[in-house]
Protein backbone atom coordinates (compact mmCIF):
# COMPACT_ATOMS: atom_id res chain seq x y z
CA UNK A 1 285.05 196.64 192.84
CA UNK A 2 282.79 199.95 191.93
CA UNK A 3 280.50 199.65 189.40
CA UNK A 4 281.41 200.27 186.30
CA UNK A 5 279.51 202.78 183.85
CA UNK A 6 279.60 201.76 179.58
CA UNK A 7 278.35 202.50 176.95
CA UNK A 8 277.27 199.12 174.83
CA UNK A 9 275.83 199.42 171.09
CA UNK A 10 273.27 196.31 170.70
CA UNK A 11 270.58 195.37 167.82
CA UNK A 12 266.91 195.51 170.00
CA UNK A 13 264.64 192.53 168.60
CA UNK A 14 261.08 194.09 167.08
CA UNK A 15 258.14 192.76 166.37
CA UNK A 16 257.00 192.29 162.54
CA UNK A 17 254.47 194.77 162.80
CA UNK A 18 253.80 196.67 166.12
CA UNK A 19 250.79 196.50 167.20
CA UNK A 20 249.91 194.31 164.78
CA UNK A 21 251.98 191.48 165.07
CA UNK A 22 253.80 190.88 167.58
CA UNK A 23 256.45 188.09 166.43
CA UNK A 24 259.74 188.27 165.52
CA UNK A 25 259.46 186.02 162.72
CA UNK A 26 261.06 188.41 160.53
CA UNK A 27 263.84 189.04 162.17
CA UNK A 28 263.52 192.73 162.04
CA UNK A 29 266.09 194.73 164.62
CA UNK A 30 267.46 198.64 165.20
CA UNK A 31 270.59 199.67 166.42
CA UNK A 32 270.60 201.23 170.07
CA UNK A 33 272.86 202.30 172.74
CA UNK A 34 272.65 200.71 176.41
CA UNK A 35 274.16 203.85 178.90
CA UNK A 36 274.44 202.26 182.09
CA UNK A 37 276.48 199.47 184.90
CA UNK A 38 278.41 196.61 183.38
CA UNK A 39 276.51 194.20 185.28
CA UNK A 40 273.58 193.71 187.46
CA UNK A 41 272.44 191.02 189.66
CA UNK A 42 268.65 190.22 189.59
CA UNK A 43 266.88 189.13 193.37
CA UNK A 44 265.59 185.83 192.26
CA UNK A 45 262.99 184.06 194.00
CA UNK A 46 262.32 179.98 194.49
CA UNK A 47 260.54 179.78 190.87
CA UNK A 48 263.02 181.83 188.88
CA UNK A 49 261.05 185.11 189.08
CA UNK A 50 262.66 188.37 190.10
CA UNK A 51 261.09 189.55 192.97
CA UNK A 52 262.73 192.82 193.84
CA UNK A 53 264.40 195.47 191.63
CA UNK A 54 268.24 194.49 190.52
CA UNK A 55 270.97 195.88 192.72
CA UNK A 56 274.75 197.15 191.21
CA UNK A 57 278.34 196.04 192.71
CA UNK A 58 277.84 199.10 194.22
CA UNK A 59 274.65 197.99 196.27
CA UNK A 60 276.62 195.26 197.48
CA UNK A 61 279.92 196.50 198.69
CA UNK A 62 277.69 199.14 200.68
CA UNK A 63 276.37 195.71 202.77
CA UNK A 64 272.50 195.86 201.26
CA UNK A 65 270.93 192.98 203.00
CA UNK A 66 269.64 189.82 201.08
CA UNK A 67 265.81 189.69 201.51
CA UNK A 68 265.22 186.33 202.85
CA UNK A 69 262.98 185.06 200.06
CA UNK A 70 265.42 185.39 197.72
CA UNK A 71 267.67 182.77 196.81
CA UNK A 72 269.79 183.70 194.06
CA UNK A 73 271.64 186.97 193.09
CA UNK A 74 271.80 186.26 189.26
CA UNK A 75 274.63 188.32 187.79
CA UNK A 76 273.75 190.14 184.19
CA UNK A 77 276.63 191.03 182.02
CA UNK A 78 275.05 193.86 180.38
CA UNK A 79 277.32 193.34 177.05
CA UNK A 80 276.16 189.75 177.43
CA UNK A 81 272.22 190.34 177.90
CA UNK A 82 271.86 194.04 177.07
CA UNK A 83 267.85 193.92 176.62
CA UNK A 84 267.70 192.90 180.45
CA UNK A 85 270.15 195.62 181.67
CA UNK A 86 268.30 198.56 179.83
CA UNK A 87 265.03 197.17 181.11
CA UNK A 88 265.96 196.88 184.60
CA UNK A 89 268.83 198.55 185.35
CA UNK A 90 269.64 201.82 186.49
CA UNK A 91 270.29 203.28 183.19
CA UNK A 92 271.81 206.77 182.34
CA UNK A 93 269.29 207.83 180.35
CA UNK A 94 266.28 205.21 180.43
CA UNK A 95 265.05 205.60 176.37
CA UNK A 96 268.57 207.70 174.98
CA UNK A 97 266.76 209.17 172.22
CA UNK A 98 263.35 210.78 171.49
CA UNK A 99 260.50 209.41 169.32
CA UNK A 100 259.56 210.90 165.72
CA UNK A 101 257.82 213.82 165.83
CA UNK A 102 255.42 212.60 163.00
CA UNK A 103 253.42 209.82 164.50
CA UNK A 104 252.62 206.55 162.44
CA UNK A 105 248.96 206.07 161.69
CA UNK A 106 248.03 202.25 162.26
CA UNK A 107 246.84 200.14 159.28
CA UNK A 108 243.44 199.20 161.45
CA UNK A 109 242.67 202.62 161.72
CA UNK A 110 241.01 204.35 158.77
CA UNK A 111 240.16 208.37 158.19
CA UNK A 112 236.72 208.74 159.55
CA UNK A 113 235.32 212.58 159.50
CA UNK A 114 234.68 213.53 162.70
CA UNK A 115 236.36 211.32 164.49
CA UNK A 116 240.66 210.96 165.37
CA UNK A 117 242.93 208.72 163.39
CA UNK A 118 244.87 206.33 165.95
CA UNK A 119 248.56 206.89 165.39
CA UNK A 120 252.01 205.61 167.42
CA UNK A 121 255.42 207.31 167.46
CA UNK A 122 258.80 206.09 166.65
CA UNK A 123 261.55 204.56 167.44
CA UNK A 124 260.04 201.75 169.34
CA UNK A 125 261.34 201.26 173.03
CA UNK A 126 262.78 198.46 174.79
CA UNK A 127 259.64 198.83 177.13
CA UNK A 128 257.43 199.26 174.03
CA UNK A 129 257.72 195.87 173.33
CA UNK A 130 259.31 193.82 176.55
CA UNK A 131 257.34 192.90 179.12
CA UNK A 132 259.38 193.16 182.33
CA UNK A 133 256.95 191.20 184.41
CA UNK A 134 257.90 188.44 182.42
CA UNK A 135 261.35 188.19 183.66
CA UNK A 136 262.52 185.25 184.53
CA UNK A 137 266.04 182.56 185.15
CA UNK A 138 265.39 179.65 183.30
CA UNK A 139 268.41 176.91 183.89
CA UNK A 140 271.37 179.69 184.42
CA UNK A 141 269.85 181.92 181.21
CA UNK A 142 267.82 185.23 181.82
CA UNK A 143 264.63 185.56 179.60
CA UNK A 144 262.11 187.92 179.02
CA UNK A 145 259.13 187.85 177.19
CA UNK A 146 256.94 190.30 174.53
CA UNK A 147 253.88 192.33 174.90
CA UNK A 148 250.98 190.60 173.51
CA UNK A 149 248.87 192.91 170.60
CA UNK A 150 246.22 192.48 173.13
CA UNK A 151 248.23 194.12 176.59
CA UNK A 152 249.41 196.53 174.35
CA UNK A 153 245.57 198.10 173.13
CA UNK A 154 243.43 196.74 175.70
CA UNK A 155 245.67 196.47 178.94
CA UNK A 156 244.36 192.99 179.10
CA UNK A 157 244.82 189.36 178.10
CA UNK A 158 242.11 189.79 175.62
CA UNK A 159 240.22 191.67 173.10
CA UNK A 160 237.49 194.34 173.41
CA UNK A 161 234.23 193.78 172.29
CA UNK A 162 231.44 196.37 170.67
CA UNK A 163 230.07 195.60 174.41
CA UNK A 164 233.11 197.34 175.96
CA UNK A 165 232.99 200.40 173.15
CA UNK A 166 229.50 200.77 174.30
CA UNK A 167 229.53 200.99 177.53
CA UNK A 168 232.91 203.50 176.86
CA UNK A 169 230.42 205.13 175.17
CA UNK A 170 227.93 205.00 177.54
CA UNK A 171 229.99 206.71 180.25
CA UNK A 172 231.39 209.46 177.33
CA UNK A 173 227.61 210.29 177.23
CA UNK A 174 227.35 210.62 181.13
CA UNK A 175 230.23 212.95 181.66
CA UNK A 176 228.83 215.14 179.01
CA UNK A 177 225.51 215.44 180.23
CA UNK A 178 225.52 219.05 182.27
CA UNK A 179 228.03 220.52 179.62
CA UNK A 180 225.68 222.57 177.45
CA UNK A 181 224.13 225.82 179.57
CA UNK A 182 221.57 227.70 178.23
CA UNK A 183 223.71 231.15 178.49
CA UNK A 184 226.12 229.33 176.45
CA UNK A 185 227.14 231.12 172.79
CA UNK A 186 225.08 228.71 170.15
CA UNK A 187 228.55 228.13 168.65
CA UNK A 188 229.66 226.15 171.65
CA UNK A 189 226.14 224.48 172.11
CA UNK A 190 226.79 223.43 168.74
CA UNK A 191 230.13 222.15 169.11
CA UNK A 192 228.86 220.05 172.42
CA UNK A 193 225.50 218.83 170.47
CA UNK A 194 227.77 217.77 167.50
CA UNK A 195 230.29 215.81 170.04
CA UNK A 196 227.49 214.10 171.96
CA UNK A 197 226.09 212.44 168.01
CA UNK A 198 229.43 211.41 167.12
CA UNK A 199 229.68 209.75 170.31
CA UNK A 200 225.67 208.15 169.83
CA UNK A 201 226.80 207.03 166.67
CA UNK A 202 230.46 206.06 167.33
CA UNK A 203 229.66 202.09 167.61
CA UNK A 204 228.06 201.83 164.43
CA UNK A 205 230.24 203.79 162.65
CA UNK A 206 233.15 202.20 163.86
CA UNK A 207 231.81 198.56 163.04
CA UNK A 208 229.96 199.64 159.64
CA UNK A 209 234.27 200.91 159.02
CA UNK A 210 235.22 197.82 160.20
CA UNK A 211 237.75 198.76 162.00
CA UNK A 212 238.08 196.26 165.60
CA UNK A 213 237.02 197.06 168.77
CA UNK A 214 240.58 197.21 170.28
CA UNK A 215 241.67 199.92 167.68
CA UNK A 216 238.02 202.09 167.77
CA UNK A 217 238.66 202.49 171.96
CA UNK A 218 241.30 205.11 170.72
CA UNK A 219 239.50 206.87 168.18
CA UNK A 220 236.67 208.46 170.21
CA UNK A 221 235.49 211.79 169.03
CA UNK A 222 237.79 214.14 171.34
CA UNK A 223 236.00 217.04 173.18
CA UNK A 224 235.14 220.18 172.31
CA UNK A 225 237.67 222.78 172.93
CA UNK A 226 239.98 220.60 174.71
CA UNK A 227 243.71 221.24 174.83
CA UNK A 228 246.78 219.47 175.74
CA UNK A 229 248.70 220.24 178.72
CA UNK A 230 252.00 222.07 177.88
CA UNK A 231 254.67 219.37 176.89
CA UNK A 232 257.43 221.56 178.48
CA UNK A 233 255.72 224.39 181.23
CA UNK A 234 258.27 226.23 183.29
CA UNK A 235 258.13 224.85 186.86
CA UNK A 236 256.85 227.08 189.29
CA UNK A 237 259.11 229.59 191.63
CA UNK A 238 257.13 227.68 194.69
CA UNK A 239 257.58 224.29 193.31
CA UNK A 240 260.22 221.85 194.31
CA UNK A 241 259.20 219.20 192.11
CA UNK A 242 259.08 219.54 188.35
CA UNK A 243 255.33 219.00 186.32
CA UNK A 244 254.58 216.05 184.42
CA UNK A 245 251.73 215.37 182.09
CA UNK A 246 249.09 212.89 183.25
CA UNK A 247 249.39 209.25 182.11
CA UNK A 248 247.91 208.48 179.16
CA UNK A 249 246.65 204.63 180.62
């Protein structure tokens, strides 16, 4: 049988307070749409762990070979387990909205002059909040665990310390060093003396706020006359392959 293509409306589990709090204590959901096959079957290894991406009916009835490590193609009824299907499937349209224009400032991070509010967009994501590393088969049932506060703002297990601001600091200060010419206007000397203080000063003034070490790693003073790429350039008459903005990890 071909696979099949629906379109499933499901509630998406959210934390209490992104990144925050990452339980679910509260119970708190949203209404989203899951765009993609009716099923999928996960390549599960020995210890329950996927070890290759899913496949479709399709895959199948075309004769894709079994990798020999795996042991168990675990069907997923997407109506049935519709977090796992938008996370690892091949979805119509991966996140099937946009996020808010207005971004939400978190609680940790006050107004300081001088230096950039950290803020997240919404809706939250599926892959805001799941970790699909996580994915696992436990006794016939396919699970999948959260992002920890910690992966979320650090990319690690754990938390930053004023150690790790400092030494972000530290190599701030070092890229900086051959930006101010003497030919330069005095404006822009200015602007580029004025950066390099906020960034001297950026521990203490982030601890004396006391706002935590995870949080202050966004909030570094941003550089003078920097710009954002274009969210939306036209691609190039020479270019096969469209532009993307740079990652932001």
């Amino acid at each position: 049988m071909a696979t099949q293509i629906i379109a499933h409306e499901w509630e998406l589990p959210l934390p209490n307070e992104f990144l925050v709090d990452h339980s679910q204590s509260e119970g708190k959901t949203r209404t989203v749409t899951y765009h993609g096959p009716d099923k999928i079957y996960l390549q599960i290894g020995a210890d329950g762990r996927e070890l290759y991406g899913p496949v479709t009916e399709d895959d199948l009835a075309d004769g894709r070979p079994t990798p020999a490590d795996v042991v168990e193609l675990f069907e997923v009824d997407c109506t049935v387990y519709p977090l796992i299907c938008q996370l690892r499937g091949p979805v119509i349209d991966e996140r099937q909205e946009e996020k808010d224009p207005e971004d939400i400032p978190h609680p940790g991070s006050p107004l300081i002059e001088g230096y950039p509010q950290f803020n997240y967009a919404l809706p939250l994501f599926p892959s805001d909040v799941y970790d699909s590393r996580t994915l696992r088969v436990v006794d016939g049932i396919p699970t999948i665990g959260t992002f920890s506060v910690q992966q979320k703002l650090a990319n690690r297990e754990t938390d930053k310390t004023w150690d790790d601001i400092r030494a972000h600091r530290d190599r701030e200060l070092t890229n900086s060093d051959g930006n101010i010419a003497e030919d330069m206007p005095e404006s822009m000397k200015l602007a580029w003396k004025e950066y390099r203080q906020k960034l001297r000063d950026f521990p203490a003034t982030m601890e004396a706020a006391g706002v935590h070490p995870n949080i202050a790693d966004m909030m570094f003073p941003i550089q003078p006359y920097f710009t954002n790429p274009p969210s939306d350039p036209e691609t190039p008459a020479d270019s096969a392959a469209a532009w993307e903005p740079p990652s932001a990890e």
